[in-house]
C-alpha atoms as a PDB file:
ATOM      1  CA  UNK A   1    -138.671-106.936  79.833  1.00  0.00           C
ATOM      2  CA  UNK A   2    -137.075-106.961  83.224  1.00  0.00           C
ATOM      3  CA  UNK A   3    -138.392-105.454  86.686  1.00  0.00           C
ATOM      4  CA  UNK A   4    -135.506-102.684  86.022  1.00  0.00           C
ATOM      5  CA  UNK A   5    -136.675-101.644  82.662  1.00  0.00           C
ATOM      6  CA  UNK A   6    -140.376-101.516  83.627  1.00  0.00           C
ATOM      7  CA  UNK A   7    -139.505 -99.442  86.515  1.00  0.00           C
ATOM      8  CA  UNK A   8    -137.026 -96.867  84.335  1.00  0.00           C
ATOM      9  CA  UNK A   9    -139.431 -96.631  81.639  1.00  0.00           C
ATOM     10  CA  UNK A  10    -142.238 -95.668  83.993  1.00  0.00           C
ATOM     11  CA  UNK A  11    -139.727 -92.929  85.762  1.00  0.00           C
ATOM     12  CA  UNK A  12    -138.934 -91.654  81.976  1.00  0.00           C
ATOM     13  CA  UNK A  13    -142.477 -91.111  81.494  1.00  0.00           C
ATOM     14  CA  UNK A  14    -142.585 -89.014  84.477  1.00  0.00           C
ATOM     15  CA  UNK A  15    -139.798 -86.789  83.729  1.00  0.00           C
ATOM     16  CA  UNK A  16    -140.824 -85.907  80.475  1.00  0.00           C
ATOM     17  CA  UNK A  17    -144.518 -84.631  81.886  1.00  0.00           C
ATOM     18  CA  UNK A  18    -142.943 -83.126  84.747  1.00  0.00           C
ATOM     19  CA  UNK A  19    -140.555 -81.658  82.219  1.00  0.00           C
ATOM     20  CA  UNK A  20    -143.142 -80.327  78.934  1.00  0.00           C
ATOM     21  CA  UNK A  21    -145.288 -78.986  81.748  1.00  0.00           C
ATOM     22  CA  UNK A  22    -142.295 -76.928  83.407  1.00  0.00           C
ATOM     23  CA  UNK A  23    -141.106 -75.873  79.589  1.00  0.00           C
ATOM     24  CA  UNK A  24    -144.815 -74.180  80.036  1.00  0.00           C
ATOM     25  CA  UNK A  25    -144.366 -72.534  83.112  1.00  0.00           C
ATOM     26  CA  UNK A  26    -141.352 -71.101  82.417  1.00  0.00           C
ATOM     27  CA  UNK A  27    -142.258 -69.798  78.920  1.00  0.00           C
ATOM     28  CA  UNK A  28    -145.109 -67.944  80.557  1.00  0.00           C
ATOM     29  CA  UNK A  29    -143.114 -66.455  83.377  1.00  0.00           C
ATOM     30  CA  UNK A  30    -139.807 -65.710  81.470  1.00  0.00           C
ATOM     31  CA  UNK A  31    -142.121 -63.950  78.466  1.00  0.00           C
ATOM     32  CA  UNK A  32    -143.703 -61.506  81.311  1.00  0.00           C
ATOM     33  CA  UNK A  33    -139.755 -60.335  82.551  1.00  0.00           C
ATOM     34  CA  UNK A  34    -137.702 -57.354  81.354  1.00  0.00           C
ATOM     35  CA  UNK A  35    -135.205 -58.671  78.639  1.00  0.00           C
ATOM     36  CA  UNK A  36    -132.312 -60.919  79.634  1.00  0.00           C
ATOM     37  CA  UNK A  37    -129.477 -61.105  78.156  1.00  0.00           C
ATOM     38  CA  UNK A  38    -126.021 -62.850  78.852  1.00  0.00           C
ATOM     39  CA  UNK A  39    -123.861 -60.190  78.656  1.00  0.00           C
ATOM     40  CA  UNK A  40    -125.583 -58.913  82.218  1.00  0.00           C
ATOM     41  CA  UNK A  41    -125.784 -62.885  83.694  1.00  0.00           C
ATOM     42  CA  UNK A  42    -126.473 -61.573  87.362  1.00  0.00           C
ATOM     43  CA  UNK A  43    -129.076 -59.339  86.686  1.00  0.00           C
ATOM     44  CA  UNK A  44    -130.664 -62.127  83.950  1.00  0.00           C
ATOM     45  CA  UNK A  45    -130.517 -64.617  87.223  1.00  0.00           C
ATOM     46  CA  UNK A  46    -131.912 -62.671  89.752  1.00  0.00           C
ATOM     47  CA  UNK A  47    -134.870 -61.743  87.743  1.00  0.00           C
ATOM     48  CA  UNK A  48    -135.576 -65.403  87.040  1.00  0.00           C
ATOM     49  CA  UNK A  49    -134.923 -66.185  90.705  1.00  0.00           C
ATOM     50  CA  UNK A  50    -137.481 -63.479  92.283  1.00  0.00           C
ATOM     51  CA  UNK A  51    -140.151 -64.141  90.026  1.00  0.00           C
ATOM     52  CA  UNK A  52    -142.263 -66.991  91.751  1.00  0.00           C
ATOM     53  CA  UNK A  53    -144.035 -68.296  88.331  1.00  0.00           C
ATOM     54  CA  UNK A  54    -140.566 -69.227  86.920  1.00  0.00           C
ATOM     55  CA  UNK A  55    -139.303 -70.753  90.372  1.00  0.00           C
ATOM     56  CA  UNK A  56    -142.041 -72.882  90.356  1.00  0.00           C
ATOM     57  CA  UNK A  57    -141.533 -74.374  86.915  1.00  0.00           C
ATOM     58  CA  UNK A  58    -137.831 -74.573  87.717  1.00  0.00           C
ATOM     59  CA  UNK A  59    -138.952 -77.078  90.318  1.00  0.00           C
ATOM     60  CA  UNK A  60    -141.313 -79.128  88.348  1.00  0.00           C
ATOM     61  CA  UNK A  61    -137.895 -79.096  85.658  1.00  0.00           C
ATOM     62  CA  UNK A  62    -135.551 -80.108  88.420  1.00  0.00           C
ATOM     63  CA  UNK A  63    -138.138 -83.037  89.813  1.00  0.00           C
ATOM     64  CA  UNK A  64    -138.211 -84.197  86.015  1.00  0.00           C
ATOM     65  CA  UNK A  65    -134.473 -84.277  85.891  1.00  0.00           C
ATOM     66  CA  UNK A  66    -134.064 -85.774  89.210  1.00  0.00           C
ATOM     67  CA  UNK A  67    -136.532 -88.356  87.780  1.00  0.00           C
ATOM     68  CA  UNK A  68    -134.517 -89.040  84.010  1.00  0.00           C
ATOM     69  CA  UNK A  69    -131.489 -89.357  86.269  1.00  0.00           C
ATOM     70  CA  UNK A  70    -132.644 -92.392  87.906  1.00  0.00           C
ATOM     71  CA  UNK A  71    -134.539 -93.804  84.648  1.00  0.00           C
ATOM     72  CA  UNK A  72    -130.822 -93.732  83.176  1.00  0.00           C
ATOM     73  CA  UNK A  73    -129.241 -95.532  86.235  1.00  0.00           C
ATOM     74  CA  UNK A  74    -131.620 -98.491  85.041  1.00  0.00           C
ATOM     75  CA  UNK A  75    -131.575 -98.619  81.665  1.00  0.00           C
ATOM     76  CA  UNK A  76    -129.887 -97.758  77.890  1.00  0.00           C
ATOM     77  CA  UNK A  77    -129.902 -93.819  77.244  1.00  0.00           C
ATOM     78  CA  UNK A  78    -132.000 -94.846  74.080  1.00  0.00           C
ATOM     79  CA  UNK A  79    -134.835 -96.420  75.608  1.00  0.00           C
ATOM     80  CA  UNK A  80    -135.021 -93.624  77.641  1.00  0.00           C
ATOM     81  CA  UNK A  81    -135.032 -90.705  75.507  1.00  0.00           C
ATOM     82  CA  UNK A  82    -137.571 -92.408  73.469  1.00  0.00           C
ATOM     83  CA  UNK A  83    -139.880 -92.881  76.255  1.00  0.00           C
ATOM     84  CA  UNK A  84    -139.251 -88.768  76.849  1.00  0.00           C
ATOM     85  CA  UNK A  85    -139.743 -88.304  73.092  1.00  0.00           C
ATOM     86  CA  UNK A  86    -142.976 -90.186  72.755  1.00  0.00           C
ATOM     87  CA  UNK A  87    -144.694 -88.748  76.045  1.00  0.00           C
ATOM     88  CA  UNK A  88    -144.266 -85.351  75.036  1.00  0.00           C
ATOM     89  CA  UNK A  89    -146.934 -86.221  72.247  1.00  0.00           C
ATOM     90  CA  UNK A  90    -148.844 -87.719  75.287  1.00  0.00           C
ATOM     91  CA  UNK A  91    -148.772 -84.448  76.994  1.00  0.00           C
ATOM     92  CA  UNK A  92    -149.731 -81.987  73.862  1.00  0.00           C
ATOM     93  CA  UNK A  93    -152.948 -84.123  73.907  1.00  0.00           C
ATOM     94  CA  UNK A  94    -153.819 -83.892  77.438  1.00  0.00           C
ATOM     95  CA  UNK A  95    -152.521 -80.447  77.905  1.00  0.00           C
ATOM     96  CA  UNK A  96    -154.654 -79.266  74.765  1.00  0.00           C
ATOM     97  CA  UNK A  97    -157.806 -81.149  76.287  1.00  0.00           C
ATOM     98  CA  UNK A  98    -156.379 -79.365  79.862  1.00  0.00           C
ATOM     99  CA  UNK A  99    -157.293 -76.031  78.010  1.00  0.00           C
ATOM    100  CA  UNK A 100    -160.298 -77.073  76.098  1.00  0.00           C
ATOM    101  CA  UNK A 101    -158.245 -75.536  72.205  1.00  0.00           C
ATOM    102  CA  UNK A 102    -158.426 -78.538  69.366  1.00  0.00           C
ATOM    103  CA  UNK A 103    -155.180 -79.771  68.254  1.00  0.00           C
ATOM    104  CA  UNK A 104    -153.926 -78.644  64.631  1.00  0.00           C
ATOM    105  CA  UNK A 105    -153.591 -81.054  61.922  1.00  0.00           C
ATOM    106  CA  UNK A 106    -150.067 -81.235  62.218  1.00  0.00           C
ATOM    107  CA  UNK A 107    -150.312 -81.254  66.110  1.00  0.00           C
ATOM    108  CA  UNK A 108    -152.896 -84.058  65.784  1.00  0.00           C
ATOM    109  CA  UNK A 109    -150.643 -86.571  63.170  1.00  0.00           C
ATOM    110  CA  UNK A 110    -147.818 -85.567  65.711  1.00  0.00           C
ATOM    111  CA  UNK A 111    -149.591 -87.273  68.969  1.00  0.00           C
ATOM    112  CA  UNK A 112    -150.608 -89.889  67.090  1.00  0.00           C
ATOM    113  CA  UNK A 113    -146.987 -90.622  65.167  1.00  0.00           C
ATOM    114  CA  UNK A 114    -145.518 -90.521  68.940  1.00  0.00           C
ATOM    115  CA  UNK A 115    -147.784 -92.601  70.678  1.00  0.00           C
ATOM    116  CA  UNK A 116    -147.402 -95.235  67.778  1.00  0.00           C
ATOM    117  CA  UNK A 117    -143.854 -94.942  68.170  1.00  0.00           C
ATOM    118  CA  UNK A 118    -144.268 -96.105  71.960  1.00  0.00           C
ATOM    119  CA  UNK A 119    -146.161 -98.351  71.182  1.00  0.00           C
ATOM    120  CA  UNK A 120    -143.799 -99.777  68.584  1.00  0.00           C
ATOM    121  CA  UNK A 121    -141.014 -99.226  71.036  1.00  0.00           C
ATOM    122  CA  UNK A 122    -142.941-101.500  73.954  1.00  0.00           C
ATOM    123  CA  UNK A 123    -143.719-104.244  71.259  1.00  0.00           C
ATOM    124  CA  UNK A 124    -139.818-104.077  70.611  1.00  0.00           C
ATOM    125  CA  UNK A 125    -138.850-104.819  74.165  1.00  0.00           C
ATOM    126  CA  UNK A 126    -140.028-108.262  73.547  1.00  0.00           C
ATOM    127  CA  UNK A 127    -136.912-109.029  71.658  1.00  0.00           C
ATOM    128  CA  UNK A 128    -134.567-107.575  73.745  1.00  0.00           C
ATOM    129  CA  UNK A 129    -131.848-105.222  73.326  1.00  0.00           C
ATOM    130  CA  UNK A 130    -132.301-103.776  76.740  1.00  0.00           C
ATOM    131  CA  UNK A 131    -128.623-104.051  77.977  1.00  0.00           C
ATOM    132  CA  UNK A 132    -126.113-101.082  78.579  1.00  0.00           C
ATOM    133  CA  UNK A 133    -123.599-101.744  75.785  1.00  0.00           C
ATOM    134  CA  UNK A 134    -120.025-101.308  75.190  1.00  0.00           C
ATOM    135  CA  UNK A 135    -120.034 -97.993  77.042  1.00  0.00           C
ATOM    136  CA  UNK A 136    -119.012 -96.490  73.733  1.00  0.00           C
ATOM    137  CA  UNK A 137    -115.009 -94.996  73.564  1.00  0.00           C
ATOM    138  CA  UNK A 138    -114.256 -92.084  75.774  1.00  0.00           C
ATOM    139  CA  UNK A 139    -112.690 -90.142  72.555  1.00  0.00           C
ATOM    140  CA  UNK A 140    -115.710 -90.495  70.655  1.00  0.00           C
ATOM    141  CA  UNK A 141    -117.951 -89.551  73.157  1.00  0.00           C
ATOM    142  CA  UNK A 142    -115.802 -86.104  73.776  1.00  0.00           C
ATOM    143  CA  UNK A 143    -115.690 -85.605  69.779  1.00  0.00           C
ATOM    144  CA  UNK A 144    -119.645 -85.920  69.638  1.00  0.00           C
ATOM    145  CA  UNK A 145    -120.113 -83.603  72.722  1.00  0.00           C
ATOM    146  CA  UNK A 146    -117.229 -80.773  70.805  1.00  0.00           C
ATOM    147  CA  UNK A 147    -119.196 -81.261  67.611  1.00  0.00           C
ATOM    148  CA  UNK A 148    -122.598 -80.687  69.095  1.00  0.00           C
ATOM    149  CA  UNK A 149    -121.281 -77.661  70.904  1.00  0.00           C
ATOM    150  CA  UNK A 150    -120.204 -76.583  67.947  1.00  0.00           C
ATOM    151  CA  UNK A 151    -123.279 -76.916  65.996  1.00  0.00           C
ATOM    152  CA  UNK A 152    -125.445 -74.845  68.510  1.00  0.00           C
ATOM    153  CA  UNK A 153    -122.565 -71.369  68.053  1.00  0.00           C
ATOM    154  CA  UNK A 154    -123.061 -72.033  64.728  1.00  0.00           C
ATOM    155  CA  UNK A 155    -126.994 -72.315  64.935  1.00  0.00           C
ATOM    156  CA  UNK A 156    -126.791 -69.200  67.138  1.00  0.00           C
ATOM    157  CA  UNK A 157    -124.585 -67.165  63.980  1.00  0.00           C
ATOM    158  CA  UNK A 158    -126.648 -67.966  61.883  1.00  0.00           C
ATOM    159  CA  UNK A 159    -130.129 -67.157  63.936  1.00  0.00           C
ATOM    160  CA  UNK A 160    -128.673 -63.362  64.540  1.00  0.00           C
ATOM    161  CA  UNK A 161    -127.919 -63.036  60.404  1.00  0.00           C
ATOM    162  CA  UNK A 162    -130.545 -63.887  59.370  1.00  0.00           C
ATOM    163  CA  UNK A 163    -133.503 -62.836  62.521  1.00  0.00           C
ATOM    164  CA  UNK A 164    -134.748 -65.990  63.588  1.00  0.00           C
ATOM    165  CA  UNK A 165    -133.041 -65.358  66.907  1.00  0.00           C
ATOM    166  CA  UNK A 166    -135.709 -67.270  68.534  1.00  0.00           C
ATOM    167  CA  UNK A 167    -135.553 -70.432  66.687  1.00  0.00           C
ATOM    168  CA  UNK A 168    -131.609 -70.270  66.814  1.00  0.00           C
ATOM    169  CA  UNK A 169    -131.936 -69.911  70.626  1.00  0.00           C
ATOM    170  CA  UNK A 170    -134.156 -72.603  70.896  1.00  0.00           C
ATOM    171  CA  UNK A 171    -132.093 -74.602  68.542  1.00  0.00           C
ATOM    172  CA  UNK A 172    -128.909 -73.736  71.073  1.00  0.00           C
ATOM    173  CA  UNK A 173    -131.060 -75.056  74.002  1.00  0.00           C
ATOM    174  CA  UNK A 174    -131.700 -77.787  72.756  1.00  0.00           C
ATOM    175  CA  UNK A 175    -128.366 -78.766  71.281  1.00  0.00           C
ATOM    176  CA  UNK A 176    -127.050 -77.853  74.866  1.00  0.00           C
ATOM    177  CA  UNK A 177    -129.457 -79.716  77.080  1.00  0.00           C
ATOM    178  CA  UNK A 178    -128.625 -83.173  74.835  1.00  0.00           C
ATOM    179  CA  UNK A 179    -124.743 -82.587  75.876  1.00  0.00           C
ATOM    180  CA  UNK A 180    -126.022 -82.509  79.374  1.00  0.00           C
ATOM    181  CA  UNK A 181    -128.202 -85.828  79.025  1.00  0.00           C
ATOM    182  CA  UNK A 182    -125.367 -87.552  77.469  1.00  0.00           C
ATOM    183  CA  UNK A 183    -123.223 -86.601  80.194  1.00  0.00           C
ATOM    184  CA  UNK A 184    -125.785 -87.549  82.492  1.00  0.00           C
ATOM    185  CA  UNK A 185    -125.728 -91.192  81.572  1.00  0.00           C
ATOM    186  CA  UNK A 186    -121.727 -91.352  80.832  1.00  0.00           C
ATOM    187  CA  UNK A 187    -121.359 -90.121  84.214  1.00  0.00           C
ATOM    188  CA  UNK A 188    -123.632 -92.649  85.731  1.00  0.00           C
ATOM    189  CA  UNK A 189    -120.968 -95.369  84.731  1.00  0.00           C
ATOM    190  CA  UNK A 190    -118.813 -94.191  87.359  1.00  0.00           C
ATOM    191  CA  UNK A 191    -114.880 -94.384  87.359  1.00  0.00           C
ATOM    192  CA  UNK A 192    -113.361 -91.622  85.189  1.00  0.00           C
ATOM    193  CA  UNK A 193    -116.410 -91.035  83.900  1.00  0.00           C
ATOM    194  CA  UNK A 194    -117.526 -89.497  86.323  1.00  0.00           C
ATOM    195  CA  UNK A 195    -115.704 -86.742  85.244  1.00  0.00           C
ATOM    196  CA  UNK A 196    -118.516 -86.006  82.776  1.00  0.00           C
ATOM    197  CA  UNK A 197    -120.497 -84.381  85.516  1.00  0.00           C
ATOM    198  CA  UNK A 198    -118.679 -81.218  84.307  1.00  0.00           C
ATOM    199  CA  UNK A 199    -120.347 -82.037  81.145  1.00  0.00           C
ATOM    200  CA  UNK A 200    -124.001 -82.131  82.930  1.00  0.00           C
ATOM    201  CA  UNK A 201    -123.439 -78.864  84.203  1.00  0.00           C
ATOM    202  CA  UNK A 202    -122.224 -76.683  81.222  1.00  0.00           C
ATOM    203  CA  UNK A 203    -124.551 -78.381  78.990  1.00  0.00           C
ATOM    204  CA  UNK A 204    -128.104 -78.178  81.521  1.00  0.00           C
ATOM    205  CA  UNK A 205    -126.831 -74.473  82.390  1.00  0.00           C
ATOM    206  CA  UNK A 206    -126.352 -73.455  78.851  1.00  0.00           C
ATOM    207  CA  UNK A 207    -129.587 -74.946  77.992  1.00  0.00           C
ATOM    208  CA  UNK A 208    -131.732 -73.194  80.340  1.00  0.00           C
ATOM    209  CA  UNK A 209    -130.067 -69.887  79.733  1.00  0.00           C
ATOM    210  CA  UNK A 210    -130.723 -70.314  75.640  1.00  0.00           C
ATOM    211  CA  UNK A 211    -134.392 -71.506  76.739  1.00  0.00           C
ATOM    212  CA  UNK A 212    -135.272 -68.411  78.572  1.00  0.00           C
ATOM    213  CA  UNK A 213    -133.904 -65.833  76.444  1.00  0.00           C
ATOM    214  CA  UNK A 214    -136.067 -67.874  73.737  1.00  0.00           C
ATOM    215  CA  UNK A 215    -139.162 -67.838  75.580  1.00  0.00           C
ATOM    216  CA  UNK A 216    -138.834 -63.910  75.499  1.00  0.00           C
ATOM    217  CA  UNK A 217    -138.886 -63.874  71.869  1.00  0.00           C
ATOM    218  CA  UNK A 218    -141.127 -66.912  70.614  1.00  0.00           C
ATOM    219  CA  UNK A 219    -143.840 -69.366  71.448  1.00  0.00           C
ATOM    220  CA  UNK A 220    -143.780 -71.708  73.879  1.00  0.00           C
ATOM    221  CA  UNK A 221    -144.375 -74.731  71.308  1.00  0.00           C
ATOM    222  CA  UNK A 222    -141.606 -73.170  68.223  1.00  0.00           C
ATOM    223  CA  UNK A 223    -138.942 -72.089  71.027  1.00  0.00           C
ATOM    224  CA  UNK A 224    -139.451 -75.714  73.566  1.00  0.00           C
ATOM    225  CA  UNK A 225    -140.724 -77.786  70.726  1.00  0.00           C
ATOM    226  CA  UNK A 226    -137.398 -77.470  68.537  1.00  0.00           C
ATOM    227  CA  UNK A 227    -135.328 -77.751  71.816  1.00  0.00           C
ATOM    228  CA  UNK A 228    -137.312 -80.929  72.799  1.00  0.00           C
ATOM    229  CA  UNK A 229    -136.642 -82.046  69.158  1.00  0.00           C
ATOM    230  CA  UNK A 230    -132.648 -82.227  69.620  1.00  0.00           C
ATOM    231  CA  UNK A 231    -132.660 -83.265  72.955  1.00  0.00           C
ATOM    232  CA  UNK A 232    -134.278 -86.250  72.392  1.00  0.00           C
ATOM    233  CA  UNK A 233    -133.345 -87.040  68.995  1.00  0.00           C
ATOM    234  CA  UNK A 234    -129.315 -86.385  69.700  1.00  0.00           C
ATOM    235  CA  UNK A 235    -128.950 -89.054  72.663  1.00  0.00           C
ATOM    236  CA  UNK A 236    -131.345 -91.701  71.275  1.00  0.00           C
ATOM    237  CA  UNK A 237    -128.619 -91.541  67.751  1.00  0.00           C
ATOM    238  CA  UNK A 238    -125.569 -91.252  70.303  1.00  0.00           C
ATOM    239  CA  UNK A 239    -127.048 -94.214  72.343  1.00  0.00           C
ATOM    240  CA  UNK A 240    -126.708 -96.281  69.226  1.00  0.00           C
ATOM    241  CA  UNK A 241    -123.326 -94.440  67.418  1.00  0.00           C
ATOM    242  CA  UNK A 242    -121.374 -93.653  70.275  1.00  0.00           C
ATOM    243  CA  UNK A 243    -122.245 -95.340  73.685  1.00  0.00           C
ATOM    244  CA  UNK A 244    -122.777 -99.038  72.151  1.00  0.00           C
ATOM    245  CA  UNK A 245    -126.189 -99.761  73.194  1.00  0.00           C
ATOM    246  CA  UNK A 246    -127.601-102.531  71.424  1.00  0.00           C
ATOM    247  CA  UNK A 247    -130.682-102.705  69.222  1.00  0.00           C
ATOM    248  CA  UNK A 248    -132.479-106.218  68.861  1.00  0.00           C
ATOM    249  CA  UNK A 249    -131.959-108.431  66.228  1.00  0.00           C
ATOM    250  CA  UNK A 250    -134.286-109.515  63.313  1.00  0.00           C
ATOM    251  CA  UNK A 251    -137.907-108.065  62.998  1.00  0.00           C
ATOM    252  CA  UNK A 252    -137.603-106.849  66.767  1.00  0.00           C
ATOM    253  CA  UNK A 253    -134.965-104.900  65.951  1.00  0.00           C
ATOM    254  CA  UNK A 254    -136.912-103.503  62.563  1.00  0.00           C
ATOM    255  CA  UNK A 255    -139.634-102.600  65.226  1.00  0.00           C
ATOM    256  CA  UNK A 256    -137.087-100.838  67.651  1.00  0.00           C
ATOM    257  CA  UNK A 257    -135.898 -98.505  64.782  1.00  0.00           C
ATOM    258  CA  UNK A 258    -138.919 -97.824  63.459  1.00  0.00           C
ATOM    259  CA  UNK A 259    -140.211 -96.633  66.711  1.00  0.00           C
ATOM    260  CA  UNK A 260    -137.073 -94.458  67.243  1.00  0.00           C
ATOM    261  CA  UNK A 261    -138.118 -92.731  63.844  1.00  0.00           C
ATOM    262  CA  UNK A 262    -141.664 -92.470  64.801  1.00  0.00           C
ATOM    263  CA  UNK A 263    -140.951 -90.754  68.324  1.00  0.00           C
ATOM    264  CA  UNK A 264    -138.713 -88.079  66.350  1.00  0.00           C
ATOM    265  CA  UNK A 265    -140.945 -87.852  63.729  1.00  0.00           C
ATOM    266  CA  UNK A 266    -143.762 -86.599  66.184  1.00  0.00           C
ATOM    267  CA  UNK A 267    -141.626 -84.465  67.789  1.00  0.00           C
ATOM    268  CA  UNK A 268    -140.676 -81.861  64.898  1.00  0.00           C
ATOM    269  CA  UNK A 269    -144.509 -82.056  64.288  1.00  0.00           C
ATOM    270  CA  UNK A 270    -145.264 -80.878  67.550  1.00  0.00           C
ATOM    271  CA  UNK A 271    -142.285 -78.788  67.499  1.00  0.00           C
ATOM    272  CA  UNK A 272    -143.867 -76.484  64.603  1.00  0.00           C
ATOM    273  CA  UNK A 273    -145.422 -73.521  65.562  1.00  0.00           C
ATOM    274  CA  UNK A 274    -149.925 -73.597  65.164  1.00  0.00           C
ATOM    275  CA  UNK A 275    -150.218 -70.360  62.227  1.00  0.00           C
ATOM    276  CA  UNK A 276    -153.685 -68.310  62.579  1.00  0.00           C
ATOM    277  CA  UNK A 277    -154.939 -66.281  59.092  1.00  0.00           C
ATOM    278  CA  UNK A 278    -153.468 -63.354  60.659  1.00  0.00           C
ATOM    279  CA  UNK A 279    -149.918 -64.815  61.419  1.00  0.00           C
ATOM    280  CA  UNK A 280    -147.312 -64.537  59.054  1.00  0.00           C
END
């Protein structure tokens, strides 16, 4: 593994604590605020903006981003996002030892299935694979970014028939914030691809909006967890389908995917919601 990896893979881990413990934050802040809603953006805005809580996890979010921006100068979007994926398991056991609760069962295998997946994924880096790829086809890229836009109005249609509004939001985020990771790294390749910045802003904007109005109707784990699901599990797959990246060869390679499966894996664990006797 090169000096450049090492380094990226190190800033990836940052983000993604910086990140989880903004998701936090914000959850907290947004659940305390009158209702937002879209259809009155400059009222939704301003309360976010006034309400010091929220600014402050907005900050911690914008150092992580600032952060996964320069991990994905350095290395392959997959890499990356698996580093993200597995640390969030990292951070549900610190954060539940932070506030002295015991981790569910569920919660528990979770941690465990992520930080074997980085594990796996650091064993894999032995045999390679670390190189940016093809750089994938512009059309395909576009297609992927439609379709996944796509997906979350659907998610969203379906979350208002049938009352999960919460999930679907968090769902939405999710599917929104991947578009703007993607972006991020297609961007980073310069030329007219830079053009993808557009991309980075709808999708990081959409995101956050779908996150907050979330937070105001679910937990912190269900609404973040599923949004941290798709985010990270939608660029690792595009990394591999659309941008080129390369995966090693032989039993290195066997290592690499099965620590791609094992950092999404732990993520929908976390990403389910801890049920008391009294919950339904």
């Amino acid at each position: 593994m090169s000096p450049q990896t090492a380094i990226a893979l190190l800033l990836a881990l940052a983000s993604t604590t910086l990140t989880n413990v903004a998701y936090l934050r914000e959850h907290d802040a947004a659940a305390a605020l009158p209702a937002l809603s879209l259809r009155r953006p400059l009222h939704s805005v301003q309360a976010l903006l006034t309400d010091r809580s929220w600014l402050t996890g907005f900050a911690l979010e914008t150092g992580g981003f600032a952060l996964y921006v320069a991990a994905l100068a350095l290395a392959p979007l997959t890499l990356v996002q698996s580093v993200a994926a597995g640390g969030i398991g990292i951070l549900a056991f610190v954060s539940a030892r932070m506030r002295r609760r015991r981790l569910g069962r569920h919660e528990l295998v979770g941690v465990l299935v992520s930080m074997l997946g980085l594990l796996a994924l650091a064993v894999s880096l032995a045999g390679g694979g670390t190189g940016e790829g093809t750089g994938g086809s512009t059309f395909e890229i576009v297609l992927w970014l439609a379709a996944t836009a796509g997906a979350a109005v659907i998610a969203l249609a379906l979350g208002r028939r049938f009352g999960a509004l919460a999930v679907a939001e968090g769902v939405a985020g999710g599917l929104f914030f991947s578009i703007g990771d993607i972006s991020v790294k297609v961007a980073t390749q310069g030329a007219a691809r830079a053009a993808f910045a557009a991309g980075v802003v709808v999708g990081y904007s959409l995101g956050t909006a779908f996150l907050q109005l979330g937070y105001q109707k679910g937990g912190a784990l269900t609404v973040a967890g599923l949004a941290t699901l798709l985010t990270n599990a939608l660029p690792i797959a595009a990394g591999s389908v659309v941008l080129g990246e390369p995966v090693p060869s032989g039993a290195f390679g066997a290592v690499r995917i099965v620590a791609f499966v094992a950092v999404t894996l732990g993520a929908i664990l976390l990403a389910q919601p801890n049920r008391t006797p009294g919950q339904q």
